[in-house]
Structure formats: C-alpha cells, structure tokens
N, C-alpha and C. Protein backbone atom coordinates (compact mmCIF):
# COMPACT_ATOMS: atom_id res chain seq x y z
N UNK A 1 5.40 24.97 -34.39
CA UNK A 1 5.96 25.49 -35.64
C UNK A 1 6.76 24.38 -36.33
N UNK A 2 6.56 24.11 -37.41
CA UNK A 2 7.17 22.81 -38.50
C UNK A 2 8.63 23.38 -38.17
N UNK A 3 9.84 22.50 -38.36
CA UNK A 3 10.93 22.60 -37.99
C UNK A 3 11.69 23.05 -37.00
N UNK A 4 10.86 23.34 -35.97
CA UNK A 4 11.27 23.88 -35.19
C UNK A 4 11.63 22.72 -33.65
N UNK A 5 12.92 23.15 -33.04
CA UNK A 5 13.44 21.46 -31.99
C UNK A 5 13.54 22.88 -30.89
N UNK A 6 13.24 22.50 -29.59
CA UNK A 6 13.55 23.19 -28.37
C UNK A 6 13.32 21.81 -27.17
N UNK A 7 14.70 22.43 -26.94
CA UNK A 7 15.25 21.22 -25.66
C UNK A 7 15.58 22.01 -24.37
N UNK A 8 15.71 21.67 -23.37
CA UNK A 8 15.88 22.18 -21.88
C UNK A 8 16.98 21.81 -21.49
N UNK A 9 17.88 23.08 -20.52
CA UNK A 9 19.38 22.94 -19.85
C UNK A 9 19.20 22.76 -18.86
N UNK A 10 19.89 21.60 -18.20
CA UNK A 10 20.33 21.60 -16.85
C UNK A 10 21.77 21.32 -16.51
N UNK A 11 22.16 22.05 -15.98
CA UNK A 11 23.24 21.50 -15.30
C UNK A 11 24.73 22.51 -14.46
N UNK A 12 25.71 22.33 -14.19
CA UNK A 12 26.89 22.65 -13.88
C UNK A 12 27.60 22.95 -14.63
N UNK A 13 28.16 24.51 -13.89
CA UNK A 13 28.68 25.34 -14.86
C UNK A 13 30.32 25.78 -13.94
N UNK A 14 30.90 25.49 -14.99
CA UNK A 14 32.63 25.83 -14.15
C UNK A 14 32.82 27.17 -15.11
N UNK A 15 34.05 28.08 -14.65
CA UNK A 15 34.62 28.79 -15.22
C UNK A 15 36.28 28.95 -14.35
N UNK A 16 37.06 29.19 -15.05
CA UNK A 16 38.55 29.48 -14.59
C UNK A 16 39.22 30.50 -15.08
N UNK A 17 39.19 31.91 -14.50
CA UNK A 17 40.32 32.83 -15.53
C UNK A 17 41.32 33.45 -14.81
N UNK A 18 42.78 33.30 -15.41
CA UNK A 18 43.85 33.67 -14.70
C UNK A 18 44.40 34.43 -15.33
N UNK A 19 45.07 35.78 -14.64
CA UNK A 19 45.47 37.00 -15.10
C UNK A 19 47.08 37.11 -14.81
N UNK A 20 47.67 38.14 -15.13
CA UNK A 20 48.60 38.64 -14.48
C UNK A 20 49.22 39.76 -15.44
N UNK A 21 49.53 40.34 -14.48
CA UNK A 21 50.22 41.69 -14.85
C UNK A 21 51.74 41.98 -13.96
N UNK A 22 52.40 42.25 -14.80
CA UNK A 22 54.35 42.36 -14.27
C UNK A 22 54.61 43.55 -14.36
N UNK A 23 55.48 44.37 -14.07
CA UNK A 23 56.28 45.30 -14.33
C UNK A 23 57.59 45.06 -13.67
N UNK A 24 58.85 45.61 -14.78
CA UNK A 24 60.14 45.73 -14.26
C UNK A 24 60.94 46.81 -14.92
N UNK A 25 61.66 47.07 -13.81
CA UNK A 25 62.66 48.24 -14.20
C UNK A 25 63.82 48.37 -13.79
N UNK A 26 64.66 48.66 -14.84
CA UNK A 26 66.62 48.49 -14.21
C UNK A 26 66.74 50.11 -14.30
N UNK A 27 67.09 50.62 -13.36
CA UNK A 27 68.12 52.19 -12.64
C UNK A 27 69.26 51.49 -12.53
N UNK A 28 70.33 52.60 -13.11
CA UNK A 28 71.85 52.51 -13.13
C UNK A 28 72.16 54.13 -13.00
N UNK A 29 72.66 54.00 -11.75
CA UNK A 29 73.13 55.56 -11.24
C UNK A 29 74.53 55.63 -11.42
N UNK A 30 75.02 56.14 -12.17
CA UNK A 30 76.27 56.20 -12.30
C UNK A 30 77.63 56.92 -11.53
N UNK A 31 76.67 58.11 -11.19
CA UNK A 31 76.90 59.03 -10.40
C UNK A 31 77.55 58.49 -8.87
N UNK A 32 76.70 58.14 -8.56
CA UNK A 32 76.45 57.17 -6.73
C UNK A 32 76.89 56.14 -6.96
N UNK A 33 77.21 55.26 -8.36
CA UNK A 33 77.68 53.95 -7.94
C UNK A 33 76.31 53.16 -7.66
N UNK A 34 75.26 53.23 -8.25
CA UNK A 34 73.85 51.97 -7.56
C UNK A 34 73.05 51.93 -8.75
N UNK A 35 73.21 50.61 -8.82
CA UNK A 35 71.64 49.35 -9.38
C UNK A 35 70.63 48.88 -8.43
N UNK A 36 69.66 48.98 -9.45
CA UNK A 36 68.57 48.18 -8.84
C UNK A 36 67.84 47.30 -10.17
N UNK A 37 67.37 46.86 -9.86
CA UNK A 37 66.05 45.95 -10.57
C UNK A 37 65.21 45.31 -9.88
N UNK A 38 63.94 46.20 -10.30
CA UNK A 38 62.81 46.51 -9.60
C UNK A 38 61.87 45.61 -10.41
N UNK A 39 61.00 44.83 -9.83
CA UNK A 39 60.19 44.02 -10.43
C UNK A 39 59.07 44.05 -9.42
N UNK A 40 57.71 44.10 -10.36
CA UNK A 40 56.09 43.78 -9.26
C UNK A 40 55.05 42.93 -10.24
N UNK A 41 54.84 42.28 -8.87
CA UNK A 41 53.98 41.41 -10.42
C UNK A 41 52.41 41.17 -9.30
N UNK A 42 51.50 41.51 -10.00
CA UNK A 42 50.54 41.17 -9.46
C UNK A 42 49.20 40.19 -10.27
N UNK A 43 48.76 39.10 -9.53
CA UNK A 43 48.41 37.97 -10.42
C UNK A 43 46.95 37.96 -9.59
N UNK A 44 46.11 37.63 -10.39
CA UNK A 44 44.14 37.05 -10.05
C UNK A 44 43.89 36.12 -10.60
N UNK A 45 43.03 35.26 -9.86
CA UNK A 45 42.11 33.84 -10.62
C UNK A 45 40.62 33.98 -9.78
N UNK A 46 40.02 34.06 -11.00
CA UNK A 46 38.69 34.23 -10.79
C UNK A 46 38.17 32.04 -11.03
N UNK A 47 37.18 31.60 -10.32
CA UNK A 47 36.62 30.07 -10.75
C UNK A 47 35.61 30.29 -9.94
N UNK A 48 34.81 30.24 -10.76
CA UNK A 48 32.84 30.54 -10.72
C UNK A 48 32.48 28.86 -10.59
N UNK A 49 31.99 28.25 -9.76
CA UNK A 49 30.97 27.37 -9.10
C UNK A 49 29.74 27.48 -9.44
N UNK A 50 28.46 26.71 -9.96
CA UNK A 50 27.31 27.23 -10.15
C UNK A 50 26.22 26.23 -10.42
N UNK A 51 25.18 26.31 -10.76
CA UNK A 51 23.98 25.54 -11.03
C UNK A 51 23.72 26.36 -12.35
N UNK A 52 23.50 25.54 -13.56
CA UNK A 52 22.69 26.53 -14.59
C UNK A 52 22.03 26.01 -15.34
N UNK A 53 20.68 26.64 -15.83
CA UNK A 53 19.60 26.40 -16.72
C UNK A 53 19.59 26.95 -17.77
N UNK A 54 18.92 26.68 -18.75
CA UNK A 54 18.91 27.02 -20.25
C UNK A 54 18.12 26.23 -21.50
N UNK A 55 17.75 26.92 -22.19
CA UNK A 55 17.04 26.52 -23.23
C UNK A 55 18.06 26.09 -24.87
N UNK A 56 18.10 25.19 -25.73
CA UNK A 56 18.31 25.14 -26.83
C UNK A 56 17.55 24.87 -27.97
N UNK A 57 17.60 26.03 -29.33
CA UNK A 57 16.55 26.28 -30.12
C UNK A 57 17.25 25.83 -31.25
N UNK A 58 16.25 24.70 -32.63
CA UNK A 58 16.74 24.35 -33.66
C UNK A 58 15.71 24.50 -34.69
N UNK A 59 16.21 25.23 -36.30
CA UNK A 59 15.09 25.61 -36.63
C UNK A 59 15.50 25.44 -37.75
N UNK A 60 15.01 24.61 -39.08
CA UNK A 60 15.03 24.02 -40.02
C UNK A 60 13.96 24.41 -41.29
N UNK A 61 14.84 25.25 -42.56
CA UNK A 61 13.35 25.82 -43.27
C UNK A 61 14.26 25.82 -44.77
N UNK A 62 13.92 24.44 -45.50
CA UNK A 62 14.85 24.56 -46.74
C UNK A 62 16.38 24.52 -46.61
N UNK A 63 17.38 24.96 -47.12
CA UNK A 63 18.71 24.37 -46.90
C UNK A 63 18.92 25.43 -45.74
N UNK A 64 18.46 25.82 -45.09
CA UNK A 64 18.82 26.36 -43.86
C UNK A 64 18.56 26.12 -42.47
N UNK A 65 19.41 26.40 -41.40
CA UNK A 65 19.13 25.61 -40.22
C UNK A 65 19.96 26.85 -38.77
N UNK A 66 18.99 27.59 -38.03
CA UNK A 66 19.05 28.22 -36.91
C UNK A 66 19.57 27.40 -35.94
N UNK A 67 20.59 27.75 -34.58
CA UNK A 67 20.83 27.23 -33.91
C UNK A 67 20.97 28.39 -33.09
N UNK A 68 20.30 28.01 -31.53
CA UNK A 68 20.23 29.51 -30.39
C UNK A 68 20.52 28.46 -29.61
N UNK A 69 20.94 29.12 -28.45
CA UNK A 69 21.00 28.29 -27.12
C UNK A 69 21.41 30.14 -25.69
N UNK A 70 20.55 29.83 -24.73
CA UNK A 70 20.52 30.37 -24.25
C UNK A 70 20.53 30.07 -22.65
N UNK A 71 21.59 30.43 -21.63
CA UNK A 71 21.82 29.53 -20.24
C UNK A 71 22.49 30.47 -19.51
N UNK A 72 21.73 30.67 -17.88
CA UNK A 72 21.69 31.23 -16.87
C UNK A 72 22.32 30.16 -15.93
N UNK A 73 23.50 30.65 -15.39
CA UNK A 73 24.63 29.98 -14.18
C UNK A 73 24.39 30.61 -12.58
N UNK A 74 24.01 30.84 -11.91
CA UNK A 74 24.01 31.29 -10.96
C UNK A 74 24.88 30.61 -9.52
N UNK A 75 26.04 31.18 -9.17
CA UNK A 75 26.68 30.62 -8.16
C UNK A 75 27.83 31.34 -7.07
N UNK A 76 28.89 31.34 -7.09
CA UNK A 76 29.65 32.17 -6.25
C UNK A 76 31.16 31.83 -6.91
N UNK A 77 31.71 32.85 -6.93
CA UNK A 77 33.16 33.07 -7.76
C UNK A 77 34.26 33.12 -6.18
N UNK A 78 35.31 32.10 -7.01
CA UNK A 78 36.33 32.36 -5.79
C UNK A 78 37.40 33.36 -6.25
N UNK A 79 37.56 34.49 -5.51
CA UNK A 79 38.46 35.74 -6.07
C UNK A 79 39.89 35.22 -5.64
N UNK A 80 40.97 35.56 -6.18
CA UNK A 80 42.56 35.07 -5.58
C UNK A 80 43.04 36.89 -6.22
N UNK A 81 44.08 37.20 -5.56
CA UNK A 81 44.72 38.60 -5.81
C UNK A 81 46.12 38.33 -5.23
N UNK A 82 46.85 38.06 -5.72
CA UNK A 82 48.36 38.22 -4.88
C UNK A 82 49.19 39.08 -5.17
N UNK A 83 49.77 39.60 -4.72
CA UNK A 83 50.48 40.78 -5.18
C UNK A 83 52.52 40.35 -4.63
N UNK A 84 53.21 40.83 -5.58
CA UNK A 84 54.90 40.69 -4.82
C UNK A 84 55.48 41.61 -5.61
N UNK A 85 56.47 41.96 -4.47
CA UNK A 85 57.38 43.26 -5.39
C UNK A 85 59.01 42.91 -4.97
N UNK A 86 59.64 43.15 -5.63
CA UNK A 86 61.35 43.24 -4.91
C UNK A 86 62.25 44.19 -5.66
N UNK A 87 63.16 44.69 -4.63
CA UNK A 87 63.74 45.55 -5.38
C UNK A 87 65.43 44.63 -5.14
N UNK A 88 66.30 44.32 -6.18
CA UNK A 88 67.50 43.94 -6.16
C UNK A 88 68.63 44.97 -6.22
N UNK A 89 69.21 45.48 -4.82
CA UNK A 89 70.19 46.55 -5.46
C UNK A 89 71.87 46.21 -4.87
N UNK A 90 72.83 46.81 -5.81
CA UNK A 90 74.20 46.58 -5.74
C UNK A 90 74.74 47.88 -6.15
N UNK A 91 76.11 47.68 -6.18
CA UNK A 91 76.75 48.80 -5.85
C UNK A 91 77.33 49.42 -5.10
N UNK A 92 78.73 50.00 -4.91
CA UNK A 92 79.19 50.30 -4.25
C UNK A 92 78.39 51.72 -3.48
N UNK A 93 77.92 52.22 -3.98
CA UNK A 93 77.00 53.55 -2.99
C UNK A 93 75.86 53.26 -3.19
N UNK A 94 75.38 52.42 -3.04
CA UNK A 94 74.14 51.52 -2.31
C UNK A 94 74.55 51.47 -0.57
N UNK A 95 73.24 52.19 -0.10
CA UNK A 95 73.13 51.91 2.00
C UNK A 95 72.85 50.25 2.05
N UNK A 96 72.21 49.85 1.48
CA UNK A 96 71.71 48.56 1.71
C UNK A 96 72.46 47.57 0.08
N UNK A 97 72.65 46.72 0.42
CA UNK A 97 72.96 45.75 -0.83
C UNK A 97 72.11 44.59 -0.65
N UNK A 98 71.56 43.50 -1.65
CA UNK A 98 70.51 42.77 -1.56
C UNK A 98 69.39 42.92 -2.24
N UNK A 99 68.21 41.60 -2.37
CA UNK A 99 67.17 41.60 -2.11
C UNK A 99 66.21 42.42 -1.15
N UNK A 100 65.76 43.45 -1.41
CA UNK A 100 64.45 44.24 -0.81
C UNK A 100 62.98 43.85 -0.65
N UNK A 101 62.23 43.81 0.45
CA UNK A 101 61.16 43.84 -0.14
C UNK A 101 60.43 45.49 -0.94
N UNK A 102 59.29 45.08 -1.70
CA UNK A 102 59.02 46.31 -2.75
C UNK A 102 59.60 46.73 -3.58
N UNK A 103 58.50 47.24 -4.63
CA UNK A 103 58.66 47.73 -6.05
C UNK A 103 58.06 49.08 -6.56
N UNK A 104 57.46 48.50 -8.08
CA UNK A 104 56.86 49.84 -8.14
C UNK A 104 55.17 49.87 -7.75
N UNK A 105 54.39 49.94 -6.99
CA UNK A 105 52.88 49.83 -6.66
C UNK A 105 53.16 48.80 -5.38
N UNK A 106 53.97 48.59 -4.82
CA UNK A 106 53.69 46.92 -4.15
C UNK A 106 55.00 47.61 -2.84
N UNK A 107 54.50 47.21 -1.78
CA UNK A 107 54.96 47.93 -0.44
C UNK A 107 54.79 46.58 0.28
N UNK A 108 55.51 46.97 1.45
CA UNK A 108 55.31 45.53 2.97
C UNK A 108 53.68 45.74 2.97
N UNK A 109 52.75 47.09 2.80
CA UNK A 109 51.48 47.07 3.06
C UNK A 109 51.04 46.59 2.09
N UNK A 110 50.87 45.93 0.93
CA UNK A 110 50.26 45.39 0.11
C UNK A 110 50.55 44.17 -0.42
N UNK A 111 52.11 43.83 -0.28
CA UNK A 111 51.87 42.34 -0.71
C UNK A 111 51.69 41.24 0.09
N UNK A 112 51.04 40.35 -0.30
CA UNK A 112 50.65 39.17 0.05
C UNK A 112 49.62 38.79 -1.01
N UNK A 113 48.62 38.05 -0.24
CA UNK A 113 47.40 37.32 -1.11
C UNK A 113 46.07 38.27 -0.16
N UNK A 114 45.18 37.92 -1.38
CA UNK A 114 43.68 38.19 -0.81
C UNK A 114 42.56 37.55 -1.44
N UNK A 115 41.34 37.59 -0.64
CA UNK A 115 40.52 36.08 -1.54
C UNK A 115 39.28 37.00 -0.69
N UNK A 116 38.32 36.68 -1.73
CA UNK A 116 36.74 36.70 -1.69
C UNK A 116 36.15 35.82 -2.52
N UNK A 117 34.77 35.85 -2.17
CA UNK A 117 33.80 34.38 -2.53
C UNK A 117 32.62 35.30 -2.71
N UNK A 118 32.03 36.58 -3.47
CA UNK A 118 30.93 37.17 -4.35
C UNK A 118 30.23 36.47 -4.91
N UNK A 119 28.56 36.31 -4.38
CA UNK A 119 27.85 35.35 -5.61
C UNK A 119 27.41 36.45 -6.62
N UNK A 120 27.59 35.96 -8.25
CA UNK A 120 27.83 35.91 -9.16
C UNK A 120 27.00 35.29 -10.00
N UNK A 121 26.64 35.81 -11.69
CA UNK A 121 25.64 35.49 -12.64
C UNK A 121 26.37 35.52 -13.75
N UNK A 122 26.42 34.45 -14.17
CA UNK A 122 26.77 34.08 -15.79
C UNK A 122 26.17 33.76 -16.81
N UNK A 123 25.39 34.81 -17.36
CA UNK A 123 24.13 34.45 -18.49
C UNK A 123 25.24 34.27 -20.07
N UNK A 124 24.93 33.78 -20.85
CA UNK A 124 25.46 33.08 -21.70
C UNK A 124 24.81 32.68 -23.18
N UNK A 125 24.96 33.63 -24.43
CA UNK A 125 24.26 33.47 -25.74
C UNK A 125 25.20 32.70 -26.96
N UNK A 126 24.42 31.94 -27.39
CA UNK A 126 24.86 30.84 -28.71
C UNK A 126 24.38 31.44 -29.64
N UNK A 127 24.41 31.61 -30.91
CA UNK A 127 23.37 31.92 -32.04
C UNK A 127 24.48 30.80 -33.57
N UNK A 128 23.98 30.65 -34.22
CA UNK A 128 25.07 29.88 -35.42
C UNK A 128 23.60 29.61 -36.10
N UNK A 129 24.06 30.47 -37.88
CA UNK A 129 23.26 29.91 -39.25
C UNK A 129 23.99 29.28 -39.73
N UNK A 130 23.29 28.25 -40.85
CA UNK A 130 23.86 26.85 -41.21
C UNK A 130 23.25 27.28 -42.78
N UNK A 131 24.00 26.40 -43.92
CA UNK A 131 23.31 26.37 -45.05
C UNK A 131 23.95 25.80 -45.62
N UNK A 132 23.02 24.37 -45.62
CA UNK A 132 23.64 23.42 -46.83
C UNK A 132 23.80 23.50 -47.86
N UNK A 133 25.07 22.93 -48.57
CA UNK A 133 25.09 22.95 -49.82
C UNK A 133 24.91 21.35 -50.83
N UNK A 134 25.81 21.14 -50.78
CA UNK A 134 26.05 19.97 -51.32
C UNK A 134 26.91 18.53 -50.80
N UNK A 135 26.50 17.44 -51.27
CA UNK A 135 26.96 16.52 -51.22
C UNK A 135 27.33 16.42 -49.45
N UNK A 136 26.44 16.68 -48.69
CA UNK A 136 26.73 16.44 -47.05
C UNK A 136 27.41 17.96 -46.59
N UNK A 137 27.80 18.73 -47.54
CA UNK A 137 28.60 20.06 -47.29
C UNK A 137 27.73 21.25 -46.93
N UNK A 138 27.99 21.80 -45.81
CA UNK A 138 27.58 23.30 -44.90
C UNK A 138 28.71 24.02 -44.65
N UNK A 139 28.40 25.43 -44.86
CA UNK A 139 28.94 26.24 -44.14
C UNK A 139 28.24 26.97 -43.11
N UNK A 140 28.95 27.38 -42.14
CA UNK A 140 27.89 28.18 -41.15
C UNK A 140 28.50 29.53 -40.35
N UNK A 141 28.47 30.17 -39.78
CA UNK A 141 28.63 31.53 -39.17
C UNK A 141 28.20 31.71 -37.52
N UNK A 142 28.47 31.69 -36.58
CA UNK A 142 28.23 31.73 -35.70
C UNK A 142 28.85 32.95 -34.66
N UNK A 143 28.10 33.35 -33.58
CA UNK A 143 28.34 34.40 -32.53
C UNK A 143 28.23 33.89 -31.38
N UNK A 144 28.87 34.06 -30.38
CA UNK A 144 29.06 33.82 -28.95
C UNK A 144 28.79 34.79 -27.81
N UNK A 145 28.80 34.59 -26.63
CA UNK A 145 28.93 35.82 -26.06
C UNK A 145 28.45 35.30 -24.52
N UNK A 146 29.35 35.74 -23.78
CA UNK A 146 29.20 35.33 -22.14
C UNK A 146 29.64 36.51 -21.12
N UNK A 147 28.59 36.50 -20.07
CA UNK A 147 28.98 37.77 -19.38
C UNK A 147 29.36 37.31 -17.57
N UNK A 148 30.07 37.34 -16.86
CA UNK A 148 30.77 37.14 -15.61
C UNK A 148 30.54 38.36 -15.17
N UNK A 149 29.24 38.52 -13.99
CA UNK A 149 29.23 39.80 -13.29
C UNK A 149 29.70 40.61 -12.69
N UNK A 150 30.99 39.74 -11.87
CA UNK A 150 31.87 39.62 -11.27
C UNK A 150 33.12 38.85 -10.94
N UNK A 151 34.23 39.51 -11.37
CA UNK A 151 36.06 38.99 -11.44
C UNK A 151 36.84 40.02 -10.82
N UNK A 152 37.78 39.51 -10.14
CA UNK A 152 38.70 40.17 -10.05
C UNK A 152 40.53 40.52 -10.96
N UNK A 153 40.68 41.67 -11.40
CA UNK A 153 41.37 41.59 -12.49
C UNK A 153 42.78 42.57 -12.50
N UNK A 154 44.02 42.25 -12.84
CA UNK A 154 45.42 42.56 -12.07
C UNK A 154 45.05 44.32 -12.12
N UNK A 155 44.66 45.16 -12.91
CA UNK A 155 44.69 46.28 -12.87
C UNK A 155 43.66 46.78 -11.93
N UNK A 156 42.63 46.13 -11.24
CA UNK A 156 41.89 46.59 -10.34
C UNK A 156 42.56 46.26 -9.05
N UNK A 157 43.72 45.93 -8.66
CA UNK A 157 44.51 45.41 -7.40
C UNK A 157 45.59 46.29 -7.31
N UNK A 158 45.56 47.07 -8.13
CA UNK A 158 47.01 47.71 -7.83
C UNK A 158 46.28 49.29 -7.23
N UNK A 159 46.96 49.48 -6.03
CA UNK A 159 46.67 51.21 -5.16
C UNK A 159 47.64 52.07 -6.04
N UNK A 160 47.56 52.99 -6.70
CA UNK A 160 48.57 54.27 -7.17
C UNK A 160 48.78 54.76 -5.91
N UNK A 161 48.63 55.45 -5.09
CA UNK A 161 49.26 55.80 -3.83
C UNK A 161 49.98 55.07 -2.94
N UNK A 162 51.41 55.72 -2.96
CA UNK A 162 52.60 54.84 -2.63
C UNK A 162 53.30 55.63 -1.62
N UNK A 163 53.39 55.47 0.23
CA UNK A 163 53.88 55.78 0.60
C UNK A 163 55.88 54.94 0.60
N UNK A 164 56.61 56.04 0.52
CA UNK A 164 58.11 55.41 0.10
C UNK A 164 58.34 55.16 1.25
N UNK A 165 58.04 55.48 2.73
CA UNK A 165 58.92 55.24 4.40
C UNK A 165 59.17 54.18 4.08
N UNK A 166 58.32 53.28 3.58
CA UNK A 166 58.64 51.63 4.27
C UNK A 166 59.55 51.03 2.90
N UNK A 167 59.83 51.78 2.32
CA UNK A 167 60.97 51.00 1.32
C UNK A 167 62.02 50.49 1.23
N UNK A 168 62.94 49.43 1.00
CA UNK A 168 63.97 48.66 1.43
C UNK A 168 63.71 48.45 3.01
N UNK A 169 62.25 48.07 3.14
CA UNK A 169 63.32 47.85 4.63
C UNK A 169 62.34 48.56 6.46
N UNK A 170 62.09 50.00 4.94
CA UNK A 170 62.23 50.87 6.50
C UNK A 170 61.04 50.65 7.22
N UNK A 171 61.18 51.89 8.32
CA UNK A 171 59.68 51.61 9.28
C UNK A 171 58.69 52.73 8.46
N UNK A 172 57.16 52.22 8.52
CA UNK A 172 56.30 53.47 7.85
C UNK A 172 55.90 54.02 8.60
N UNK A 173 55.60 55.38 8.10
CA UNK A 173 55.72 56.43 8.64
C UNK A 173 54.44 57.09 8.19
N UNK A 174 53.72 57.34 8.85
CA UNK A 174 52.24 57.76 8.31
C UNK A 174 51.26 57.17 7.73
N UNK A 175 50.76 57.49 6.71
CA UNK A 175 49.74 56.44 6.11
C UNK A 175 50.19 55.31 5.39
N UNK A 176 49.82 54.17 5.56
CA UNK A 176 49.91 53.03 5.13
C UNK A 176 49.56 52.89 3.64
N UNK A 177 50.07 52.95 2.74
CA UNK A 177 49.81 53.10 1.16
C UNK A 177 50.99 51.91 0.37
N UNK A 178 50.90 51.42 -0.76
CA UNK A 178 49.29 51.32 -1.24
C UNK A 178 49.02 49.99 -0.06
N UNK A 179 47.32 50.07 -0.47
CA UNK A 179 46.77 49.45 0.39
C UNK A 179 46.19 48.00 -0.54
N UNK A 180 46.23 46.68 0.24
CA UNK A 180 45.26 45.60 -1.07
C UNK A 180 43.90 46.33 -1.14
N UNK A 181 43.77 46.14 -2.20
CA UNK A 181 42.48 46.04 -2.76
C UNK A 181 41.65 45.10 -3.66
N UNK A 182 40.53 44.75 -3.87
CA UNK A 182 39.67 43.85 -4.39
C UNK A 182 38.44 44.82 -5.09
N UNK A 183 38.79 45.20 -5.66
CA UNK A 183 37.71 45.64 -6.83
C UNK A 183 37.23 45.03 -7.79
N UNK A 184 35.97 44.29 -8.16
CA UNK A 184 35.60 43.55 -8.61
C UNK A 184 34.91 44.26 -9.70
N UNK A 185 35.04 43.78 -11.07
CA UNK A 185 34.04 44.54 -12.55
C UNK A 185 33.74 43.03 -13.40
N UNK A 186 33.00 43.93 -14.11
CA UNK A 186 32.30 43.06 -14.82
C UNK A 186 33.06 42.43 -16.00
N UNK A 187 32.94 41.29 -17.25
CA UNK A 187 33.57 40.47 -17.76
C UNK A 187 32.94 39.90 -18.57
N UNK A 188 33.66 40.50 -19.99
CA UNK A 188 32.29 40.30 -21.12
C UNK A 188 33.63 39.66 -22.09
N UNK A 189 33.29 38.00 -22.59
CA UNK A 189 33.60 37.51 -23.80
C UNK A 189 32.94 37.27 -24.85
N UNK A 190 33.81 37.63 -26.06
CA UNK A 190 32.90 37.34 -27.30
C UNK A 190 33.49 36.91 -28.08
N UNK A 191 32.98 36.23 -29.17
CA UNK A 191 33.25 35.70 -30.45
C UNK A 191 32.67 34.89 -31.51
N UNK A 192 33.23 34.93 -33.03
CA UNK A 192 32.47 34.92 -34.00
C UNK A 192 33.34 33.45 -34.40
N UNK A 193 32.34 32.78 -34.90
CA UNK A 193 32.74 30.92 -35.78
C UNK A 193 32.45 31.51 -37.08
N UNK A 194 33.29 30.92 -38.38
CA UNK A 194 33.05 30.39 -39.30
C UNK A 194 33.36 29.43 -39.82
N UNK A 195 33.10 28.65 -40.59
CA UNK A 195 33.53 27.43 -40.68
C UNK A 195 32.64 25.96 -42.01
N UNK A 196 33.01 25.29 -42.40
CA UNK A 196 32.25 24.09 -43.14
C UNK A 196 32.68 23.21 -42.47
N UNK A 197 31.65 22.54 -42.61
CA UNK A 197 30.66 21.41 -42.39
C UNK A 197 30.78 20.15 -43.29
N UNK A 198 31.14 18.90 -43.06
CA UNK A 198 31.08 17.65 -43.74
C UNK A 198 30.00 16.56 -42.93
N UNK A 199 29.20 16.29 -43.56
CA UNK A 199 28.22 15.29 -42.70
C UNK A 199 28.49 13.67 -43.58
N UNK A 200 28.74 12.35 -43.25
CA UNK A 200 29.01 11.52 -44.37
C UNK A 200 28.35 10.32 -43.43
C-alpha cells in the first residue's frame, strides 16, 4: 500500500508502580482522661520484568499521517505489600501509656511485608493523527492505553475483619484477624495527547 511504513518490536519492557494508602485518627476522651493517635498505612510496588514484541504502523495520504504501534510484554511482576499500624496513647486514664503496636485494619497478625512474583501480560496500544499545516507546522491528537494483568494495590491488602484481643499489646484470643492478604486485579492506563508540531 503507497504510504504505508511497518517496522517490527523487539525488546525489554520495565514497569514500576507504587501505591499507598494512610489512615489516621485522633480520640480525645475526656471523660477517662485518654488520647490516642491512631495511624495505618499500608503501601504496594508492583515492577514487571519482561521480553516484548510489537509492531509499528505509519501511514501517509496528503497532509495527513497515521501512527499505530502495537506491543505484547510477557514476564513476571514482583508484588511488595507492607502493611504498619500504631496506636500512640497518653493520659492520665490510659492502662497502658506509649507507642502500641496496631491501628485501624492493621493488628500484630497483619503487619509486616509480603511479596509474590505472578507471571503477567502487558499488551499495550499507540494510535496518534497528524495533519500538516504549514510552514513545517502539525498538529496531532493522540490515544494511549496499557493494560497490567496483574498488581497488587493498597485497597486489596487491607482484611475488614478485625479481631480487637491482640490490641495494645494483648494476647489473641480466637481467630487471628485481619489476616495479610495479596489480592491481585487488573490495571488499566489511559490517555489522550494533543499537541503541535514544528519540523525545521
């Protein structure tokens, strides 16, 4: 087809995405005499490793000019999940005064770190129209769009079921709640270019 350029992808494909999600909360009991400030913060980094192939399409017809590109990553994602909670309390009718461990979602049973290595597919679309105008001058319009099959992400790490035994301190007492978790979903970016063009 007259104007038409198609070239071949090879190569290595990185990705890095880091999350986090906080919560904090100050109680002032006035009553009892006790503060706290309660803070949980739970943080993920997803970094995809990979091999990837792909095609790029160029297509030229009068002052106009197509640009596609299209590329398949295939490799294994390193998951990170850490989770920390503390509760700070004072006060004279406070049992305990201090640093606590736990918060709000985050127990001795859940914080720490956790890590998985899921292989993972990162297919990946280019598209951008072009249209010259004048004197070396284009404007053009473009769409993006990349999909990560698999991430791990701060709201999929947090357990809602919260046993309280083991709070400030104590021993638990029955079921072990919340528990880590690693729930992994899917991970869709997008976006639109506009923009001119100077060629000289």
């Amino acid at each position: 087809l007259p104007g038409l350029t198609v070239n071949g992808l090879v190569g290595f494909h990185y990705l890095d995405l880091r999350e986090q999600l906080g919560l904090q909360f100050s109680l002032d009991d006035h009553v009892f005499d006790v503060q706290q400030q309660i803070s949980s913060s739970f943080n993920t980094r997803d970094q995809f490793y990979g091999g990837q192939v792909g095609a790029r399409m160029e297509y030229e017809r009068g002052p106009w000019q197509v640009n596609a590109a299209f590329k398949l990553a295939l490799g294994g994602t390193h998951q990170t999940a850490s989770i920390q909670g503390q509760t700070i309390q004072t006060g004279a009718g406070a049992n305990l005064i201090g640093t606590l461990p736990g918060g709000i979602f985050t127990q001795p049973s859940n914080i720490g770190r956790q890590n998985d290595n899921p292989f993972t597919v990162v297919p990946q679309m280019q598209l951008q129209l072009q249209r010259q105008l004048f004197g070396g001058f284009s404007v053009y319009a473009g769409y993006d769009a990349l999909y990560w099959s698999s991430v791990v992400r701060p709201g999929n790490v947090i357990d809602r079921s919260v046993n309280l035994s083991q709070q400030f301190g104590g021993t638990l007492v029955g079921t072990a709640a919340p528990l880590p978790r690693m729930e992994p979903s899917g991970f869709w970016a997008q976006g639109v270019r506009f923009g001119l063009l100077w060629k000289f």
